[in-house]
N, C-alpha and C. Protein backbone atom coordinates (compact mmCIF):
# COMPACT_ATOMS: atom_id res chain seq x y z
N UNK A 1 15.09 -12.85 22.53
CA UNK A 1 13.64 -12.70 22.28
C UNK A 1 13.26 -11.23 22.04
N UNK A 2 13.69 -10.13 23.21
CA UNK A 2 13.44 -9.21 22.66
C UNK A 2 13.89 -8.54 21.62
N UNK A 3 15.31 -8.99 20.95
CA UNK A 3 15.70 -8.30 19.71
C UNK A 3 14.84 -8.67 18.33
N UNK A 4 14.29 -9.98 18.67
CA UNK A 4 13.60 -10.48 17.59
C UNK A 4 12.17 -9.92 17.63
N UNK A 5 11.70 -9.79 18.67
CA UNK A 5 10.48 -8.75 18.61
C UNK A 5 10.21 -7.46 18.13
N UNK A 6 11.66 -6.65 18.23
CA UNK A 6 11.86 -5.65 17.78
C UNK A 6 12.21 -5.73 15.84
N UNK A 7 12.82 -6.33 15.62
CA UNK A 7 13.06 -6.81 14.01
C UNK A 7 11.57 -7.37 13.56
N UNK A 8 10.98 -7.68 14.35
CA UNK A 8 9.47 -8.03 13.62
C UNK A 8 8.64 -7.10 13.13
N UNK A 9 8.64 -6.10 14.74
CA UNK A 9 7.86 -4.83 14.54
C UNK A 9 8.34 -3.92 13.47
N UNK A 10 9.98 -3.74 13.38
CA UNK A 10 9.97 -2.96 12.23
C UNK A 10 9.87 -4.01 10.76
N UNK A 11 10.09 -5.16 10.57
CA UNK A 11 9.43 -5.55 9.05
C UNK A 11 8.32 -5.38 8.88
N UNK A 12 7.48 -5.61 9.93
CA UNK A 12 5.95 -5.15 9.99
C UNK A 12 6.06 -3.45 9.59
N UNK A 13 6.58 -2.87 10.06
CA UNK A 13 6.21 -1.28 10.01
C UNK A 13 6.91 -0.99 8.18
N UNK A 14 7.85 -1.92 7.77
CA UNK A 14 8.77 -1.65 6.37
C UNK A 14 7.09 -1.92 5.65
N UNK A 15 6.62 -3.09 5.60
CA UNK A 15 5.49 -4.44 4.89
C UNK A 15 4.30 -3.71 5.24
N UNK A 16 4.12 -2.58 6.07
CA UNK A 16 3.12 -1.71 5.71
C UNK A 16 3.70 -0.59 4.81
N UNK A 17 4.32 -0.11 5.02
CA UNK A 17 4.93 1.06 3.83
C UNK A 17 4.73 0.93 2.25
N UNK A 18 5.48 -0.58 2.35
CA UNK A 18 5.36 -1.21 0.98
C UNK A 18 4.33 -1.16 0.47
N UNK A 19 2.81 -1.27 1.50
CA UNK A 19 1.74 -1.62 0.68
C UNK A 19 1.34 -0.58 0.91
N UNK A 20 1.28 0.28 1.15
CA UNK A 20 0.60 1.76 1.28
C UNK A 20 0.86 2.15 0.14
N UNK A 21 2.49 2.32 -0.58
CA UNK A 21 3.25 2.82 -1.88
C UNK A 21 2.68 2.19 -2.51
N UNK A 22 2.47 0.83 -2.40
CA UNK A 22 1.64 -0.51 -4.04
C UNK A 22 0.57 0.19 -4.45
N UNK A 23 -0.45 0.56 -3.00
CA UNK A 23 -2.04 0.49 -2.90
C UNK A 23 -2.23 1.68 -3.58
N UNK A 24 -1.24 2.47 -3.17
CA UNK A 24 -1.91 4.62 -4.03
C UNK A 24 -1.83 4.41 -4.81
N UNK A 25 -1.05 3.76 -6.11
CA UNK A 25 -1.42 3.79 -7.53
C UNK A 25 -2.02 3.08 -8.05
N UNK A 26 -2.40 1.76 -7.64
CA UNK A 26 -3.33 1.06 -7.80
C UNK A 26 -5.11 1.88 -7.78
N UNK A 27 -5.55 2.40 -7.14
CA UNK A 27 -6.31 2.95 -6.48
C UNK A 27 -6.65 4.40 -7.59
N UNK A 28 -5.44 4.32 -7.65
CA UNK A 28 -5.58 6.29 -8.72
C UNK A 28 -5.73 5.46 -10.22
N UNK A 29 -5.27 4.43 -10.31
CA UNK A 29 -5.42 3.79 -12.11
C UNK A 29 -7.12 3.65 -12.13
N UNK A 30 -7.44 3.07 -10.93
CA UNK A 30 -9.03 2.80 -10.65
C UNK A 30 -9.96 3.31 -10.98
N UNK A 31 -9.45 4.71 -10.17
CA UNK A 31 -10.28 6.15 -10.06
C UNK A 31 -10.28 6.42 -11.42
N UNK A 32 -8.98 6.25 -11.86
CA UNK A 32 -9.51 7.25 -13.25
C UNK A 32 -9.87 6.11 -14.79
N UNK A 33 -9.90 4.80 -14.63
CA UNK A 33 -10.55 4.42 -15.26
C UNK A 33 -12.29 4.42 -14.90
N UNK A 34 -12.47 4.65 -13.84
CA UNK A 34 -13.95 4.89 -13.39
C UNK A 34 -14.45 5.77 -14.01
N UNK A 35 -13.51 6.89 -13.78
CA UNK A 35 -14.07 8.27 -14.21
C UNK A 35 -14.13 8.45 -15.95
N UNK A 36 -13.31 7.64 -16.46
CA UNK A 36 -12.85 7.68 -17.78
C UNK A 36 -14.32 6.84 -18.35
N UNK A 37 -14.95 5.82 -17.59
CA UNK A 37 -16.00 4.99 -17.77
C UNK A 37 -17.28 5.61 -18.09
N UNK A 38 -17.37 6.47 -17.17
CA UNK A 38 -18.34 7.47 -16.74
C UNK A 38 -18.33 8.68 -18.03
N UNK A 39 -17.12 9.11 -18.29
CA UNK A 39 -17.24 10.28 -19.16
C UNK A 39 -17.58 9.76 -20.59
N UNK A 40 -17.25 8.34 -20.89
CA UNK A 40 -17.74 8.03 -22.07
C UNK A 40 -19.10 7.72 -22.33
């Protein structure tokens, strides 16, 4: 039980990483089509 608790917490800690790395460029394509929106 506790080894499997521990393998959870770190896929959990990998499955946030992942989406942190997805989310920043997602987020910057955003920004600058916003801004790109705006300047036209």
């Amino acid at each position: 039980m506790i080894k499997d608790q521990q393998t959870m917490r770190e896929n959990k800690k990998k499955a946030c990483k992942i989406s942190k790395k997805n989310k920043l460029p997602i987020t910057r394509t955003h920004t600058f089509r916003f801004l790109r929106n705006i300047l036209q």
